[in-house]
PDB file of N, CA and C in Angstrom:
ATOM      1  N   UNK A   1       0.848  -1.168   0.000  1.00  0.00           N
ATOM      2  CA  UNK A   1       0.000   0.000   0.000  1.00  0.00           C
ATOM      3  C   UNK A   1       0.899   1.237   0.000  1.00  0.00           C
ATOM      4  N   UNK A   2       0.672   2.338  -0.699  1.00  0.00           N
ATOM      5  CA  UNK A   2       1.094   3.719  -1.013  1.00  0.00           C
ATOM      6  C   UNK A   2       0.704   4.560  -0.140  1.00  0.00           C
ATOM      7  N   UNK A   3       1.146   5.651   0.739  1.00  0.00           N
ATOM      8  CA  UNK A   3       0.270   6.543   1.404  1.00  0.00           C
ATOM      9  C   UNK A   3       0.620   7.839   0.449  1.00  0.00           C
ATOM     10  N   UNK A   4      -0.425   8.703   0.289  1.00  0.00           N
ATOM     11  CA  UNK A   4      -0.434   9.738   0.033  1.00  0.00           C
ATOM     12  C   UNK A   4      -1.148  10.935   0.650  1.00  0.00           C
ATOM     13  N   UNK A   5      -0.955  12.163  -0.079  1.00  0.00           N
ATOM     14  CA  UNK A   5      -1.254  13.103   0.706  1.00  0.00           C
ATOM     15  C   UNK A   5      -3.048  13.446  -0.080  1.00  0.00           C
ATOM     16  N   UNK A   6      -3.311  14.713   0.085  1.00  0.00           N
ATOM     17  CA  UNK A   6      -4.255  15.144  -0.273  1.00  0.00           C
ATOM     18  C   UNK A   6      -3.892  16.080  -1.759  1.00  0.00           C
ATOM     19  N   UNK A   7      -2.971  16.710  -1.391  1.00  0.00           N
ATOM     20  CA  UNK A   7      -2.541  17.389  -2.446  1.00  0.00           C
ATOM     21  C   UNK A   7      -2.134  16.661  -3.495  1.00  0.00           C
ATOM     22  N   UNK A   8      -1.379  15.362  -3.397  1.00  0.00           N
ATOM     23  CA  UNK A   8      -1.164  13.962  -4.443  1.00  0.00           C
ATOM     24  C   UNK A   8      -2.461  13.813  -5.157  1.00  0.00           C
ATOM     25  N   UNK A   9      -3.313  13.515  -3.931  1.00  0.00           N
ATOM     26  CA  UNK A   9      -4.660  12.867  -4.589  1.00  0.00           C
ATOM     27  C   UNK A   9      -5.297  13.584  -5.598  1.00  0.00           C
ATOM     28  N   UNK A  10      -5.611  15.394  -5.280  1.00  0.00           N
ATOM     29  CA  UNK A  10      -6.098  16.059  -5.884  1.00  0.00           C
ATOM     30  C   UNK A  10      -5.374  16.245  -7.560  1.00  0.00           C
ATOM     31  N   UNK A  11      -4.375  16.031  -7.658  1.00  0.00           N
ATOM     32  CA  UNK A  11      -3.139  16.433  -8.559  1.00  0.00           C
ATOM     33  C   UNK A  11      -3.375  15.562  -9.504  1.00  0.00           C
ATOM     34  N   UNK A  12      -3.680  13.896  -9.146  1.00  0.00           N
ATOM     35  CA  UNK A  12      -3.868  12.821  -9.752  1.00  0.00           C
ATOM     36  C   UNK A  12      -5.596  12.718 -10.352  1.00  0.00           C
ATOM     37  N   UNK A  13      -6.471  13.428  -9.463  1.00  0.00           N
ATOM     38  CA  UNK A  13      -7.739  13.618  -9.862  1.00  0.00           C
ATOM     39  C   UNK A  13      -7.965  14.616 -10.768  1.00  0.00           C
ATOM     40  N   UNK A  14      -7.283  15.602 -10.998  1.00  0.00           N
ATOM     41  CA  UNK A  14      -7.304  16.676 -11.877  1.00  0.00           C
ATOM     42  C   UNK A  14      -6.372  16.310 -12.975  1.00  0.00           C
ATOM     43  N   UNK A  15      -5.535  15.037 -13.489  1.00  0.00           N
ATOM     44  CA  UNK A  15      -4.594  15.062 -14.641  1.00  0.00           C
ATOM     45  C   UNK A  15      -6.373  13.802 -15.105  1.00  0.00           C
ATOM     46  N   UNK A  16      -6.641  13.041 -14.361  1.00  0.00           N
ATOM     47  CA  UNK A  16      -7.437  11.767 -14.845  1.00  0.00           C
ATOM     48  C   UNK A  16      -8.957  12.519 -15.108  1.00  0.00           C
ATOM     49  N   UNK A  17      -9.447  13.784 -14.794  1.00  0.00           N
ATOM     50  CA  UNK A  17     -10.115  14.425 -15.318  1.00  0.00           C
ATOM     51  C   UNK A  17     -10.006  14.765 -16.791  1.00  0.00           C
ATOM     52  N   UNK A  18      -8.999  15.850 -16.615  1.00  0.00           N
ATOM     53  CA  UNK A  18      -8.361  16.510 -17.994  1.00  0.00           C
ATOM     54  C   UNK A  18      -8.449  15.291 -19.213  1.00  0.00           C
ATOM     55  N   UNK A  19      -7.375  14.426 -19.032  1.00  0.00           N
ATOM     56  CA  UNK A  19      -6.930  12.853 -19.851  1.00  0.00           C
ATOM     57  C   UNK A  19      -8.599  12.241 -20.179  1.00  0.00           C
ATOM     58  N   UNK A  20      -9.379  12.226 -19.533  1.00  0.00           N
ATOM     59  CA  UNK A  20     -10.701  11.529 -19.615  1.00  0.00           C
ATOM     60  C   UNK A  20     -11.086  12.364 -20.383  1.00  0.00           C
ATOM     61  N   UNK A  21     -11.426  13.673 -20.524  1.00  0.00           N
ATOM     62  CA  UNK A  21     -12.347  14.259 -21.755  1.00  0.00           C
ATOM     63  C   UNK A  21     -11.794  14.248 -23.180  1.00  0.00           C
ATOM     64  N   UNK A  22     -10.260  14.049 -23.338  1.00  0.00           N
ATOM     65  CA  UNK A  22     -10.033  13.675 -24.548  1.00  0.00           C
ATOM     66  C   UNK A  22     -10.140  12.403 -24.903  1.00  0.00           C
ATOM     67  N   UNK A  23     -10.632  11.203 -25.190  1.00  0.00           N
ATOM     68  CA  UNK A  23     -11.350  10.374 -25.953  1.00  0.00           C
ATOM     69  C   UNK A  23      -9.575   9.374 -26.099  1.00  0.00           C
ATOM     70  N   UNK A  24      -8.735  10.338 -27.432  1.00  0.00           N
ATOM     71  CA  UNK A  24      -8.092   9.701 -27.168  1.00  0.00           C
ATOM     72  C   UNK A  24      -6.704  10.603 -27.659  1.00  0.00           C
ATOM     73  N   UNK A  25      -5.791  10.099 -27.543  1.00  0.00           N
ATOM     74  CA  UNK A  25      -4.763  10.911 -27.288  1.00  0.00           C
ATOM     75  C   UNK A  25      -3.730  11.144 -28.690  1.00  0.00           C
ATOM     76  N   UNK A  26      -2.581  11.878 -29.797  1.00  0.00           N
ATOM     77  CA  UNK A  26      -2.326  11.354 -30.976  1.00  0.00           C
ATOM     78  C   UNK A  26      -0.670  10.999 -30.496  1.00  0.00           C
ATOM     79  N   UNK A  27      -0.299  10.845 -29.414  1.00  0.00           N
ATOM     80  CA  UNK A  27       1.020  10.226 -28.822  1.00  0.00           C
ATOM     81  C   UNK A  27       1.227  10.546 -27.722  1.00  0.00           C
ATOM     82  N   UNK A  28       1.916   9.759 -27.186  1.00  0.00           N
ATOM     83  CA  UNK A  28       2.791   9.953 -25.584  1.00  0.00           C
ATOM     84  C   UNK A  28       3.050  11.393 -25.387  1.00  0.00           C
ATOM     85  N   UNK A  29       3.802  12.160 -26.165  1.00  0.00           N
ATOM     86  CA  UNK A  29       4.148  13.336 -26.000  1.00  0.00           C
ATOM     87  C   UNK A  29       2.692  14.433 -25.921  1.00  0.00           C
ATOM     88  N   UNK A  30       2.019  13.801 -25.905  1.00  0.00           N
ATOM     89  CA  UNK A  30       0.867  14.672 -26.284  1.00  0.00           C
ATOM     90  C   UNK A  30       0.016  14.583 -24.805  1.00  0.00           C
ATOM     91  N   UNK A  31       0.201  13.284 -24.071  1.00  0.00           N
ATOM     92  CA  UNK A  31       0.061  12.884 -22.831  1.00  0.00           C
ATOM     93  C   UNK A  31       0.894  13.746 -22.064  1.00  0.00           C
ATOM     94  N   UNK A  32       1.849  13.544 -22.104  1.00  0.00           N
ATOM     95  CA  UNK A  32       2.763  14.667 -21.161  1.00  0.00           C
ATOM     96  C   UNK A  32       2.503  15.683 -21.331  1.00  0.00           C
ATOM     97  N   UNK A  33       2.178  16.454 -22.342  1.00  0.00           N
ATOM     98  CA  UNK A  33       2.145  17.775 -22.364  1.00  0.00           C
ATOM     99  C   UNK A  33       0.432  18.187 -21.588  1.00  0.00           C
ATOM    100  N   UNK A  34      -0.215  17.678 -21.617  1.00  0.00           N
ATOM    101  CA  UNK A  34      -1.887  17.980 -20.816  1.00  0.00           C
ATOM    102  C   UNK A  34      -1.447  17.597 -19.515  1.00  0.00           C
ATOM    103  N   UNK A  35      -0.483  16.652 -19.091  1.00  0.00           N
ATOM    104  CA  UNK A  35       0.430  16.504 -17.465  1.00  0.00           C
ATOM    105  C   UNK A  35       0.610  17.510 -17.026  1.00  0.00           C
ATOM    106  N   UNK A  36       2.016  17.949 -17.856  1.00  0.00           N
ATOM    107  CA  UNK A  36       2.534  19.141 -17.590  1.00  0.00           C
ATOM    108  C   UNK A  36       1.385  20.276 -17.404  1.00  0.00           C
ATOM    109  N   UNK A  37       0.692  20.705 -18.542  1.00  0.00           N
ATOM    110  CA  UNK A  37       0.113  21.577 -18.397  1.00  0.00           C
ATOM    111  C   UNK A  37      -1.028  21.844 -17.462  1.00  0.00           C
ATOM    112  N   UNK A  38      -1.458  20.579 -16.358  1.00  0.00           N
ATOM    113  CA  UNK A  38      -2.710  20.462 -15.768  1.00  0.00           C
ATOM    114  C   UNK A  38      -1.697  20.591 -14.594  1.00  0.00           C
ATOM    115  N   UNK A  39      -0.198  20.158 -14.214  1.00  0.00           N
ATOM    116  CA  UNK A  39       0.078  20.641 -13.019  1.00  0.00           C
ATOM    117  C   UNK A  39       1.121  22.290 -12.786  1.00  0.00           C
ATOM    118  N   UNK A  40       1.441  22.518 -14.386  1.00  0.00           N
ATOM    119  CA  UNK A  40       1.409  24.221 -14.070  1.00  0.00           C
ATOM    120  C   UNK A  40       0.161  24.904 -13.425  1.00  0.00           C
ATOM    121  N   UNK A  41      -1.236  24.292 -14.275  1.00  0.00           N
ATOM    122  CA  UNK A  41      -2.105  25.507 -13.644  1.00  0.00           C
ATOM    123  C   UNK A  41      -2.417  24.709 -12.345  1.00  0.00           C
ATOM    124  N   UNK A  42      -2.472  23.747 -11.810  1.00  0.00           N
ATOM    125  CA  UNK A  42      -2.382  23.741 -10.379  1.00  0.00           C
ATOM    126  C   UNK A  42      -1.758  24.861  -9.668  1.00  0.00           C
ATOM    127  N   UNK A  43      -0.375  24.387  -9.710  1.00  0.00           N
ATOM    128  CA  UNK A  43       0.638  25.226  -9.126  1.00  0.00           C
ATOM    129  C   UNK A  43       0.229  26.493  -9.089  1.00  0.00           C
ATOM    130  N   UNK A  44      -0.378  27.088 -10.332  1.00  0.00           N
ATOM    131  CA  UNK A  44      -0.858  28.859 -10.025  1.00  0.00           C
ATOM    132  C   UNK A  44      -1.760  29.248  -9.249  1.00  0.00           C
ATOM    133  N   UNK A  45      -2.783  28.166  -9.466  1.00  0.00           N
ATOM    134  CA  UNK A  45      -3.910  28.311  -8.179  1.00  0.00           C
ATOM    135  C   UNK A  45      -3.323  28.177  -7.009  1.00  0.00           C
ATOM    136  N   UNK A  46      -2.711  26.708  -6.075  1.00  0.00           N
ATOM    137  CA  UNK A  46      -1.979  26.705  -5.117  1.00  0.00           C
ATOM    138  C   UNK A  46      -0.950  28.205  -4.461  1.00  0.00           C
ATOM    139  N   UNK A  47      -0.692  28.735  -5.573  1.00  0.00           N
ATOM    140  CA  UNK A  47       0.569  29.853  -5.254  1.00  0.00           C
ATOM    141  C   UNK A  47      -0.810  30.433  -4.841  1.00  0.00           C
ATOM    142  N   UNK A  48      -1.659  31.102  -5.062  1.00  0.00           N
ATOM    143  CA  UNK A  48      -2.857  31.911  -4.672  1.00  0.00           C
ATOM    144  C   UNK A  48      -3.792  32.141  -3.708  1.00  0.00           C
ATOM    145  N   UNK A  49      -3.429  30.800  -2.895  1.00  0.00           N
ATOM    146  CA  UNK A  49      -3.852  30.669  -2.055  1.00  0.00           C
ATOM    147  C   UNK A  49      -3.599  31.115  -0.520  1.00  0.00           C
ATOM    148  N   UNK A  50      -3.589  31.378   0.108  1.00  0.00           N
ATOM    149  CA  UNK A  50      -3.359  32.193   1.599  1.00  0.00           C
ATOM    150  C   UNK A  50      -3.469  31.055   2.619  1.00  0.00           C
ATOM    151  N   UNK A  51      -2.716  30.654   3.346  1.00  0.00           N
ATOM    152  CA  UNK A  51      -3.128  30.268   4.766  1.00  0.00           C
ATOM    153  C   UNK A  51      -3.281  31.208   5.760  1.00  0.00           C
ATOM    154  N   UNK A  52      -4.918  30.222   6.429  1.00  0.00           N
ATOM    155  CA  UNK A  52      -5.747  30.843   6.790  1.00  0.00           C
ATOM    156  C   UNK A  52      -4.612  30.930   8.860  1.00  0.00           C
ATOM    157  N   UNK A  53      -4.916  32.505   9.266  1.00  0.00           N
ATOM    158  CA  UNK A  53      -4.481  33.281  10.280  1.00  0.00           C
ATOM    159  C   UNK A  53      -2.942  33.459  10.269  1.00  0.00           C
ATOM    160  N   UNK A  54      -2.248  33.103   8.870  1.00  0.00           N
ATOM    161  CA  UNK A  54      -0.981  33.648   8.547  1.00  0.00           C
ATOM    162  C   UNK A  54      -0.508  34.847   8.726  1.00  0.00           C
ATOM    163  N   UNK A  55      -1.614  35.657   8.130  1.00  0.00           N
ATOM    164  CA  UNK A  55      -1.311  37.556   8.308  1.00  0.00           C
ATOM    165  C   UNK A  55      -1.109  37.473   9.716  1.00  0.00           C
ATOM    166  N   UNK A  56      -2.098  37.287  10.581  1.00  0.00           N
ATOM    167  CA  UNK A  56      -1.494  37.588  12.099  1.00  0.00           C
ATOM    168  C   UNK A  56      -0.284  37.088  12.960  1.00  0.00           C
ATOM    169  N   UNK A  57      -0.011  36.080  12.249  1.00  0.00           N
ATOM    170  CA  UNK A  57       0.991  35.441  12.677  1.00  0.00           C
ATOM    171  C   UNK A  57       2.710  35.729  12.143  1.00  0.00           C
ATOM    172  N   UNK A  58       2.224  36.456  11.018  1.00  0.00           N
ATOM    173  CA  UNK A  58       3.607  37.144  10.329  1.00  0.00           C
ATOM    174  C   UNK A  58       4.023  38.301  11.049  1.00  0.00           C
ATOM    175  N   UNK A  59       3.304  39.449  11.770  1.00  0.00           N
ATOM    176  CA  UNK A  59       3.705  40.586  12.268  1.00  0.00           C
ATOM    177  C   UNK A  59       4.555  39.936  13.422  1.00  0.00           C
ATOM    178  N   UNK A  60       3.707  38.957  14.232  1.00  0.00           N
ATOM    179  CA  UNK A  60       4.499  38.231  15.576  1.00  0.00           C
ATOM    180  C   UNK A  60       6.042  38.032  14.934  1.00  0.00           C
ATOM    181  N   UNK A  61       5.912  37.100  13.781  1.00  0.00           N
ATOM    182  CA  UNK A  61       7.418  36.193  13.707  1.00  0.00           C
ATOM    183  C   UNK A  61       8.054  37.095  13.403  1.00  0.00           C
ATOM    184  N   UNK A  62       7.995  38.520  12.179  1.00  0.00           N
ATOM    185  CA  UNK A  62       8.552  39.497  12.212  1.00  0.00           C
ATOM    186  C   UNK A  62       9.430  40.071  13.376  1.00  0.00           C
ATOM    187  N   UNK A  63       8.445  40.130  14.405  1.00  0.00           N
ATOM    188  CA  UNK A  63       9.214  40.726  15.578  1.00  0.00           C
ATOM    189  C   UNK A  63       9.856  40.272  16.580  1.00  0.00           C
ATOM    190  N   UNK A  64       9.318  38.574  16.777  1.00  0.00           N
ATOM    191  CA  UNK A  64      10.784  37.659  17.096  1.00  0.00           C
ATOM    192  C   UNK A  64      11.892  37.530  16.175  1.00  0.00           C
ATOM    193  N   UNK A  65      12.154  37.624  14.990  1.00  0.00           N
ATOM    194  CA  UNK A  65      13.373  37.689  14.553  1.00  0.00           C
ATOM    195  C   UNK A  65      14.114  38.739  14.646  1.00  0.00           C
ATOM    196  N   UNK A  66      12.916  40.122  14.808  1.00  0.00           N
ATOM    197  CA  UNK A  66      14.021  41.233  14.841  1.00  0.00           C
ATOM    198  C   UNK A  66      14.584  41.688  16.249  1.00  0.00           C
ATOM    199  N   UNK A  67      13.814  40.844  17.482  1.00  0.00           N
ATOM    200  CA  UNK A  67      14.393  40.841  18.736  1.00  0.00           C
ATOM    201  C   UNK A  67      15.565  40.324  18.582  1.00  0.00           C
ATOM    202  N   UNK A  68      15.748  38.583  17.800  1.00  0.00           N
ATOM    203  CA  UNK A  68      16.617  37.816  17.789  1.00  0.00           C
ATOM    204  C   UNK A  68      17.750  38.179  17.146  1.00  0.00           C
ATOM    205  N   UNK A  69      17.800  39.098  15.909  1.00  0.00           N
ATOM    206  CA  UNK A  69      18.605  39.439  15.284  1.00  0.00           C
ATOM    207  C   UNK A  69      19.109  40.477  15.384  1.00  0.00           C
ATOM    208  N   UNK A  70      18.495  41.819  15.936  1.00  0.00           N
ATOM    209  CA  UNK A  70      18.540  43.058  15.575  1.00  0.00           C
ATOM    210  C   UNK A  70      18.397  43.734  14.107  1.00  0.00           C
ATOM    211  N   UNK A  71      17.588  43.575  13.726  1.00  0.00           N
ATOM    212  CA  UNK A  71      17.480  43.650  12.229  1.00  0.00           C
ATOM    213  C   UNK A  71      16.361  44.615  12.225  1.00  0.00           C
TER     214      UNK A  71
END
C-alpha cells in the first residue's frame, strides 16, 4: 500500500479528469504535455492561495526575529 497526501490525490484527480475528456490521445508526448500543463495551472492556483491566520501570525514572527537578530 502507497500513502499519500491530499494534495497527491487532488493532482492525480485533476490530470485523470483533464486525460478523460479527450477520448483519445495522438502520442505519448501529447500525454505529457496535458500533465505538464494540468500541473502548471495547479501550481498557479496553489501559489494563490493564503493560509488561513498567517497575516497575524507574520507581524508576531517578524518581531521575534528582529528581537533575535537586531534587524
Amino acid at each position: 500500500m502507497i500513502y499519500t497526501t491530499n494534495w497527491i490525490e487532488r493532482t492525480n484527480k485533476e490530470i485523470r479528469k483533464r486525460l478523460k475528456a479527450m477520448n483519445s490521445l495522438s502520442s505519448l508526448k501529447a500525454a505529457e504535455k496535458i500533465v505538464y500543463l494540468t500541473i502548471q495551472d495547479l501550481q498557479e492556483r496553489w501559489q494563490a492561495h493564503k493560509l488561513k491566520g498567517f497575516a497575524a501570525a507574520h507581524t508576531a514572527l517578524q518581531d521575534k526575529f528582529k528581537q533575535r537578530y537586531g534587524v
